[in-house]
C-alpha atoms as a PDB file:
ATOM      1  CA  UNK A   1     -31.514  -5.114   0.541  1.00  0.00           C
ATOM      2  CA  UNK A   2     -35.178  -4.029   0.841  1.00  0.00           C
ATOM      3  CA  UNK A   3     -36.197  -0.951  -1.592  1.00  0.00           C
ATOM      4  CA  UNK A   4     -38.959   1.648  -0.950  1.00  0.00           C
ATOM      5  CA  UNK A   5     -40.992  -0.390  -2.658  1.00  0.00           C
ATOM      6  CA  UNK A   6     -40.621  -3.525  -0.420  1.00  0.00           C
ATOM      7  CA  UNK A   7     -38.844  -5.924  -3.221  1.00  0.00           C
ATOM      8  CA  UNK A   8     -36.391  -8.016  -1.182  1.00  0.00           C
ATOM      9  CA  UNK A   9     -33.072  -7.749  -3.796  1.00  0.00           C
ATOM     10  CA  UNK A  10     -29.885  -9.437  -3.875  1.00  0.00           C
ATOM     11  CA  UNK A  11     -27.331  -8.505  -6.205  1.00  0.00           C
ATOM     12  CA  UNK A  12     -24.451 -10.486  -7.479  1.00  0.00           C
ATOM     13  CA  UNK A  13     -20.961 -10.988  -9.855  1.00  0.00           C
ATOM     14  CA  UNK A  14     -20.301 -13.554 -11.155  1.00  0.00           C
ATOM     15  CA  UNK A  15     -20.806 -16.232 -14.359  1.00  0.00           C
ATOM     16  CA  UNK A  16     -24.115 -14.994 -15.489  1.00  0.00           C
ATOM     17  CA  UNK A  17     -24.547 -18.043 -17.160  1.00  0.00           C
ATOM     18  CA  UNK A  18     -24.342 -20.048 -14.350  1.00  0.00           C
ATOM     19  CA  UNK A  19     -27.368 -17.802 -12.358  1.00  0.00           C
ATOM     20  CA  UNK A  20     -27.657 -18.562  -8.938  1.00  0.00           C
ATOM     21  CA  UNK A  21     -29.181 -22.149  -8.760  1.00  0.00           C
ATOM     22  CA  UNK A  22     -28.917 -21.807  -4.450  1.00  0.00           C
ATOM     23  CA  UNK A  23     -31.443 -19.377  -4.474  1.00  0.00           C
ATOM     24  CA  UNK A  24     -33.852 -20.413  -7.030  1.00  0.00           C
ATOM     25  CA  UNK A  25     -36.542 -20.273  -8.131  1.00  0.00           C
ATOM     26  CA  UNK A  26     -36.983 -16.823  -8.713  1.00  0.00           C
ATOM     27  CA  UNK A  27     -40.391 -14.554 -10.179  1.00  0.00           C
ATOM     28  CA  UNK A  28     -37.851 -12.562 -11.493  1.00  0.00           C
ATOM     29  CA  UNK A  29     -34.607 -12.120 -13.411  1.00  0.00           C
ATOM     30  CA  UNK A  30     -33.203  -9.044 -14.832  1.00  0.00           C
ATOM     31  CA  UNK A  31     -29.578  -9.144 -17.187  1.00  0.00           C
ATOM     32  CA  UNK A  32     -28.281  -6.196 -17.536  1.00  0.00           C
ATOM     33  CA  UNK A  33     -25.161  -7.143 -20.053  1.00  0.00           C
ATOM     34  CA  UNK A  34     -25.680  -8.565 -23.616  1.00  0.00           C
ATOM     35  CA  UNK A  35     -25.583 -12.222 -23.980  1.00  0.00           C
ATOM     36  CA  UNK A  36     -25.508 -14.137 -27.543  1.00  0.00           C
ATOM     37  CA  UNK A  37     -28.196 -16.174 -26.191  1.00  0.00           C
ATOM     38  CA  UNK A  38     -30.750 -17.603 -23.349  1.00  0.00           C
ATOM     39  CA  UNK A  39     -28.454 -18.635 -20.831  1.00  0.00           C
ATOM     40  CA  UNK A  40     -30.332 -22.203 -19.884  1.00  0.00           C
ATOM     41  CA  UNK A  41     -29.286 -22.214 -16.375  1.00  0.00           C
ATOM     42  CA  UNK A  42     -31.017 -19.456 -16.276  1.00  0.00           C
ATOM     43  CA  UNK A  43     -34.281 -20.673 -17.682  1.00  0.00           C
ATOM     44  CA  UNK A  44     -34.460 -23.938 -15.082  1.00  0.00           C
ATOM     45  CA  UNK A  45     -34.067 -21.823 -12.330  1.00  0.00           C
ATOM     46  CA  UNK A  46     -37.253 -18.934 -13.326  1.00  0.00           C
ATOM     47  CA  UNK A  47     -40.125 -20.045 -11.277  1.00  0.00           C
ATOM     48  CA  UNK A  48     -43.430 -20.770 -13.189  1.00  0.00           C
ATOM     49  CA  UNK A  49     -45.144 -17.619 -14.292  1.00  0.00           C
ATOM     50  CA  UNK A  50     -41.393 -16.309 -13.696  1.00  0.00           C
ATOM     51  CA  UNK A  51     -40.258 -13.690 -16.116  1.00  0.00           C
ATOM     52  CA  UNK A  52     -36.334 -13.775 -17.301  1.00  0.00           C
ATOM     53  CA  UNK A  53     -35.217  -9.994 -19.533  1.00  0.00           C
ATOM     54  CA  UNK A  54     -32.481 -10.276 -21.548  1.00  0.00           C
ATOM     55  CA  UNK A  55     -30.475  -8.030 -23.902  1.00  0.00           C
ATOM     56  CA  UNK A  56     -29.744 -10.944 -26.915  1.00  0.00           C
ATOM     57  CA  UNK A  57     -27.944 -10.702 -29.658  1.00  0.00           C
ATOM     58  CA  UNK A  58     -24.508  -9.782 -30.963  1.00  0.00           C
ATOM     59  CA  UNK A  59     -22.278  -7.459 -29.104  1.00  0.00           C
ATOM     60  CA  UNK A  60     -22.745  -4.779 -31.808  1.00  0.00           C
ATOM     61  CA  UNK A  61     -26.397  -4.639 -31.464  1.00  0.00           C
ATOM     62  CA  UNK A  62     -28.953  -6.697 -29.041  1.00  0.00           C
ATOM     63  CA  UNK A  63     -32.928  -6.904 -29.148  1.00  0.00           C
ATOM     64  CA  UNK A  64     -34.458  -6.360 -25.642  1.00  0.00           C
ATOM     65  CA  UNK A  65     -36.108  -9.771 -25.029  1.00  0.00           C
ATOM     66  CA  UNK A  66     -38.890 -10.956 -21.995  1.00  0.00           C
ATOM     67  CA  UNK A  67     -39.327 -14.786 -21.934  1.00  0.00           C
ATOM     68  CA  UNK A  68     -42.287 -15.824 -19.395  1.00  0.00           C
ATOM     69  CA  UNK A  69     -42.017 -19.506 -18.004  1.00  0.00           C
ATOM     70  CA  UNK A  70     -45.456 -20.902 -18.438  1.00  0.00           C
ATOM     71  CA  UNK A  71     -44.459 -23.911 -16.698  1.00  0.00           C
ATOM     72  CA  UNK A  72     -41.481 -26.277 -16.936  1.00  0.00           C
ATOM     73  CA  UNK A  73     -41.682 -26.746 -20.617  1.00  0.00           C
ATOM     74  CA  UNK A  74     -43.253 -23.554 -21.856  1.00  0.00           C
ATOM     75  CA  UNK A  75     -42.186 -20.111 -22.523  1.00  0.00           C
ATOM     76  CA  UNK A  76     -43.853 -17.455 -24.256  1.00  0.00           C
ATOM     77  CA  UNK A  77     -40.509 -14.809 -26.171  1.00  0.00           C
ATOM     78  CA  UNK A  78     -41.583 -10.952 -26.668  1.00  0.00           C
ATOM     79  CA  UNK A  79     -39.227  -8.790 -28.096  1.00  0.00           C
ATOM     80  CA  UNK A  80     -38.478  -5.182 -28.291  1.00  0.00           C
ATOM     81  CA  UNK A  81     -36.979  -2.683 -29.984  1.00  0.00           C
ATOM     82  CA  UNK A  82     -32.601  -2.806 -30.240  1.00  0.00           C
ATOM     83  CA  UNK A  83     -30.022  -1.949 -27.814  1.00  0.00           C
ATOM     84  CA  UNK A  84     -26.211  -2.067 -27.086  1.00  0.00           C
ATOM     85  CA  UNK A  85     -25.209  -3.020 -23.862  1.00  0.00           C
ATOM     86  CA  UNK A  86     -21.777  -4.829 -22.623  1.00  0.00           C
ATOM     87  CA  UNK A  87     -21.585  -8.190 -23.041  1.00  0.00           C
ATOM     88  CA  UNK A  88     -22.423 -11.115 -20.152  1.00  0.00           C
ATOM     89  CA  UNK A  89     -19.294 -12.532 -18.174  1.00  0.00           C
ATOM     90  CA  UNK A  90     -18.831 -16.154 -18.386  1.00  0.00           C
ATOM     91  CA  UNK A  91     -16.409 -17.948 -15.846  1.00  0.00           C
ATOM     92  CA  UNK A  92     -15.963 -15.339 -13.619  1.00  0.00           C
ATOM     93  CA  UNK A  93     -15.625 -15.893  -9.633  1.00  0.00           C
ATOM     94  CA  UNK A  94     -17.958 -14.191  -7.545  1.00  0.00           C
ATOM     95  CA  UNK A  95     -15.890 -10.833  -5.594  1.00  0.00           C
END
């Protein structure tokens, strides 16, 4: 799917831990469920310069985080203010 704003988007369900490792790397990644932590997977497949957001944190309460991928062994954490979202599937088939 192509938006207004000419960003080519795919959008999946599945293990969010797993990310999608056939279509990597990507600039961007954007979780929109709570996960406990950085999914790793996740990490490998940013690109360099790539930016990952994540809610982390407990299911009661997560802090909005952006991790930038300065190259394969460097990332640079900023994090925001608190949040509540649902929490990230794990072992889940795709629909």
């Amino acid at each position: 799917m192509i938006n207004d704003l000419g960003y080519n988007i795919k959008m999946f369900y599945g293990d969010g831990f797993k990310g999608l490792p056939s279509f990597a790397p990507f600039d961007r990644i954007i979780i929109t469920c709570g996960a406990r932590e950085v999914p790793p997977e996740l990490l490998k497949q940013l690109s360099n310069g790539g930016i990952l957001v994540v809610p982390l944190g407990p299911e009661k309460e997560q802090v909005m985080t952006t991790i930038l991928k300065k190259d394969a062994n460097t990332f640079e954490t900023i994090t925001f203010d608190k949040f509540r979202f649902v929490p990230m599937l794990e072992n889940k088939s795709p629909l």
